[in-house]
C-alpha atoms as a PDB file:
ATOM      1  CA  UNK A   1     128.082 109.886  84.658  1.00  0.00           C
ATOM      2  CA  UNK A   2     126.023 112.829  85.146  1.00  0.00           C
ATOM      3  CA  UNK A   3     125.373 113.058  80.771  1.00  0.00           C
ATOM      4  CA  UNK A   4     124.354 109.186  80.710  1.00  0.00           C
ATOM      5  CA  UNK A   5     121.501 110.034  83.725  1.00  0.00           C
ATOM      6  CA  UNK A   6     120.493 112.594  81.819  1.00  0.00           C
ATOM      7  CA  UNK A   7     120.132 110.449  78.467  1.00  0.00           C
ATOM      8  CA  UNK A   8     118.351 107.960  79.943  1.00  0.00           C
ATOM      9  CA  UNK A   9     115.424 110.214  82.122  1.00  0.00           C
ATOM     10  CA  UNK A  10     115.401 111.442  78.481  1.00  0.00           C
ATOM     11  CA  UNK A  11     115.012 108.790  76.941  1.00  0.00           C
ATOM     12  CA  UNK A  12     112.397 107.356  79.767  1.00  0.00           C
ATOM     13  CA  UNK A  13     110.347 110.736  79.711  1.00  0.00           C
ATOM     14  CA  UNK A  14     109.947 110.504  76.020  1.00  0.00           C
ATOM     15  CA  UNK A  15     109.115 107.247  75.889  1.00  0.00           C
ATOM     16  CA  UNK A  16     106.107 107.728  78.636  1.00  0.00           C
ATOM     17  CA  UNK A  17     104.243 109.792  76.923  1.00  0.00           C
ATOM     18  CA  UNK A  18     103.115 107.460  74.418  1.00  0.00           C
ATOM     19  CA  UNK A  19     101.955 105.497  77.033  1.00  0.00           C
ATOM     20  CA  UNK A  20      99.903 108.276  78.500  1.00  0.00           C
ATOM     21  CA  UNK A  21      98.550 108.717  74.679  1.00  0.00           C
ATOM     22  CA  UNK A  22      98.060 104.766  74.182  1.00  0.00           C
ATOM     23  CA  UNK A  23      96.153 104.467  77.635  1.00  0.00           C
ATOM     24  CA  UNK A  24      94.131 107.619  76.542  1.00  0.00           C
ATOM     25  CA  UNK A  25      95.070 109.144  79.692  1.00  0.00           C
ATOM     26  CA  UNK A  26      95.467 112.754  77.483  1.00  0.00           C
ATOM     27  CA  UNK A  27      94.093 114.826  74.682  1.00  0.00           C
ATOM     28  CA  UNK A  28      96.209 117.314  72.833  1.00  0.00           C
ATOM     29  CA  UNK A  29      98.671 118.339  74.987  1.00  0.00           C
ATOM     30  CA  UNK A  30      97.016 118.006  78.307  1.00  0.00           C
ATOM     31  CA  UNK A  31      99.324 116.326  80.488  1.00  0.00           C
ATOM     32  CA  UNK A  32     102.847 115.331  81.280  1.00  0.00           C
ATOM     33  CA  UNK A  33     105.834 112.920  82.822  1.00  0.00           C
ATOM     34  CA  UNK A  34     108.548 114.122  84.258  1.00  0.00           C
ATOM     35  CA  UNK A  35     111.353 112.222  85.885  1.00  0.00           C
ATOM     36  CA  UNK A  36     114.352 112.708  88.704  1.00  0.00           C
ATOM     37  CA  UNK A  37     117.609 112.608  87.446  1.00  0.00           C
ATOM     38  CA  UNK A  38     119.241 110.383  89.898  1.00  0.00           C
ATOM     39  CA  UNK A  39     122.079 111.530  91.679  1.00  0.00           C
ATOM     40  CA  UNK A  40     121.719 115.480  90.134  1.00  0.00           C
ATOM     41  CA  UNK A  41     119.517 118.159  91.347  1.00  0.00           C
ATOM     42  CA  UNK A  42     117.653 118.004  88.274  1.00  0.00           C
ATOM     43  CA  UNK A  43     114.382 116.896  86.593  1.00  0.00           C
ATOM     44  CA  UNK A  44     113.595 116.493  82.542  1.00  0.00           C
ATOM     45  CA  UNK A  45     109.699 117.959  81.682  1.00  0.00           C
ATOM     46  CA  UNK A  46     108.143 117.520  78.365  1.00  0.00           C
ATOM     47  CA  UNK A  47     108.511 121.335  76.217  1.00  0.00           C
ATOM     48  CA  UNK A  48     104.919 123.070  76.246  1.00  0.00           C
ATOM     49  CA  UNK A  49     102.812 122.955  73.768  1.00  0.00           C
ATOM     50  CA  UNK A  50     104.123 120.082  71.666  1.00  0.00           C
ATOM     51  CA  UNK A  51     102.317 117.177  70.336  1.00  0.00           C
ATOM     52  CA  UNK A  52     103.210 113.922  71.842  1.00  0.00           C
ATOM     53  CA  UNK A  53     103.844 112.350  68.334  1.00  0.00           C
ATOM     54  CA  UNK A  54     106.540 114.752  67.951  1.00  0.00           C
ATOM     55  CA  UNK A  55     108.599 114.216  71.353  1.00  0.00           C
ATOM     56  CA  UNK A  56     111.591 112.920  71.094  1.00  0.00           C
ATOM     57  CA  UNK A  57     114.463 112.295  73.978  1.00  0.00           C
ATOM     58  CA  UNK A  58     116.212 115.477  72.793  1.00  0.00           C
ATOM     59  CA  UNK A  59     113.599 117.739  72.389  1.00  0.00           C
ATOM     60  CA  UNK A  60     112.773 117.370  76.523  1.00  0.00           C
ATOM     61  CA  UNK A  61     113.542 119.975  78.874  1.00  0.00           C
ATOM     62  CA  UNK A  62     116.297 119.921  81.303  1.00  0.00           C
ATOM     63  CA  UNK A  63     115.503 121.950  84.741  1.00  0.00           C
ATOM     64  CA  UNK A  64     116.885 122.723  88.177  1.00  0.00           C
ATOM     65  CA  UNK A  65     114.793 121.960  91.218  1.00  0.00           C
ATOM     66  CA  UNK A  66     113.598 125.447  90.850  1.00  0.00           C
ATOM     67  CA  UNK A  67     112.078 124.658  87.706  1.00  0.00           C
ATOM     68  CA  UNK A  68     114.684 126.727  86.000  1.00  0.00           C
ATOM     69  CA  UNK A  69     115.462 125.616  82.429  1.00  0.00           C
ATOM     70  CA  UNK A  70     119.449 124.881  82.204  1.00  0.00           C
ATOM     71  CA  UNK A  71     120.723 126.829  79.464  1.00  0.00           C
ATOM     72  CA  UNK A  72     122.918 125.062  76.576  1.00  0.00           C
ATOM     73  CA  UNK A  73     121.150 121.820  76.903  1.00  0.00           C
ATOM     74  CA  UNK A  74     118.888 120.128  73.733  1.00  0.00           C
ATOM     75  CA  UNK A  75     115.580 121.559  73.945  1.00  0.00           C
ATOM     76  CA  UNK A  76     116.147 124.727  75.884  1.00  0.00           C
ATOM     77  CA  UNK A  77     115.839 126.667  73.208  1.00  0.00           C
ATOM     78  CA  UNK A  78     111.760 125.723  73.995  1.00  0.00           C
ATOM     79  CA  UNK A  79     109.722 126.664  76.989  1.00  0.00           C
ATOM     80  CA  UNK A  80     109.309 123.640  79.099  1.00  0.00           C
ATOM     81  CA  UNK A  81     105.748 122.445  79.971  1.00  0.00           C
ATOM     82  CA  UNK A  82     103.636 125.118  81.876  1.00  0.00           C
ATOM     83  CA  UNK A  83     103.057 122.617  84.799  1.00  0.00           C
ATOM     84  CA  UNK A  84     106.976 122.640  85.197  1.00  0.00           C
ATOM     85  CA  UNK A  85     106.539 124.761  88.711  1.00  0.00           C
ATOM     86  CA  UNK A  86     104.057 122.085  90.282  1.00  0.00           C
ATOM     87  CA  UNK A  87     106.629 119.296  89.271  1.00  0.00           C
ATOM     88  CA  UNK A  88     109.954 121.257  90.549  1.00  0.00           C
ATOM     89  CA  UNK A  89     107.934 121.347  93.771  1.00  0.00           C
ATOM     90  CA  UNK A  90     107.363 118.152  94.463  1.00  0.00           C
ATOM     91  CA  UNK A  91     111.039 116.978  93.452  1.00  0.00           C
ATOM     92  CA  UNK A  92     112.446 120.251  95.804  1.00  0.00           C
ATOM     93  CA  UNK A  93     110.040 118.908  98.752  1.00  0.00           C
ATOM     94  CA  UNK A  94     109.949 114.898  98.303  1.00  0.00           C
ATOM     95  CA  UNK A  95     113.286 113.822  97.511  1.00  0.00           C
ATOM     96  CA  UNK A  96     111.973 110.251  97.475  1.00  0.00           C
ATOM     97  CA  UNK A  97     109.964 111.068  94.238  1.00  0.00           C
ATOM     98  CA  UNK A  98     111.570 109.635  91.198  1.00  0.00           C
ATOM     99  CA  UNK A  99     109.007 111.098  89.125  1.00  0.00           C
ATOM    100  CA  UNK A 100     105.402 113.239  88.115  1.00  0.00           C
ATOM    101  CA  UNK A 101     102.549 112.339  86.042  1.00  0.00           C
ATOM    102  CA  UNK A 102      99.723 114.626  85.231  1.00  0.00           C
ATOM    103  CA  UNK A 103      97.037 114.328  83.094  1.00  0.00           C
ATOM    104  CA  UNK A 104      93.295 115.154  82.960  1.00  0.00           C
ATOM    105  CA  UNK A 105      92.310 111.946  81.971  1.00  0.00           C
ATOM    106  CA  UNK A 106      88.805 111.584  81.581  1.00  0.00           C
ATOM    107  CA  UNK A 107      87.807 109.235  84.330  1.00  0.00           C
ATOM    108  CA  UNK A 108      89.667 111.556  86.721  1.00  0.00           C
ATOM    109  CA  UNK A 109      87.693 114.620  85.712  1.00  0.00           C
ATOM    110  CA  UNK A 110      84.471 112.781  85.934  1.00  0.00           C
ATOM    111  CA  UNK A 111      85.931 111.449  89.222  1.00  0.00           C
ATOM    112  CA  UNK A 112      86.480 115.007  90.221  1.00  0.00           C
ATOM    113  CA  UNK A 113      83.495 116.665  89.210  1.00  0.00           C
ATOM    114  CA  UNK A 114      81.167 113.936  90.951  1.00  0.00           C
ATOM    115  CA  UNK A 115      82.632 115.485  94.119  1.00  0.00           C
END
């Protein structure tokens, strides 16, 4: 059971992205979606540094609550996203969070910077 909740927050976190791209909530790289894996102490993160065109369900990252990648799973071979830290925080301190979004979209900066 474990395997198919992983597959699908795969699937789910790959799939999001393109939304944050089609909503031009991003440029390059700068942002992410990750997402709980019910029922397992564990969260799936985009890998750092990779385009969104070129994500794909197996290429996310598979981490502990710690934001430790778990070895022999597809994709940790990559380093996961360099916000992974802030993310494994909120899932180790809020279990009622099913799942992180952060980008620097531009109406959020602007937001931001007005103060």
């Amino acid at each position: 059971m474990e395997h198919e909740a992983v597959a699908r927050v795969r699937a789910e976190v790959a799939s999001l992205h393109a939304e944050l791209v089609r909503y031009g909530l991003v440029v390059w790289t700068g942002g992410n979606v990750s997402g709980r894996v019910p029922g397992a102490d564990l969260f799936v993160i985009k890998p750092s540094g990779v385009s969104y065109d070129e994500l794909a369900p197996e290429n996310m990252i598979v981490c502990d609550l710690d934001g430790n990648v778990v070895p022999g799973t597809p994709g940790s071979d990559r380093s996961p996203s360099s916000d992974t830290a802030a993310h494994a925080y909120v899932y180790r301190n809020m279990p009622e969070v099913g799942g992180v979004v952060h980008t620097h979209s531009t109406y959020a900066v602007a937001w931001a910077g007005a103060g």
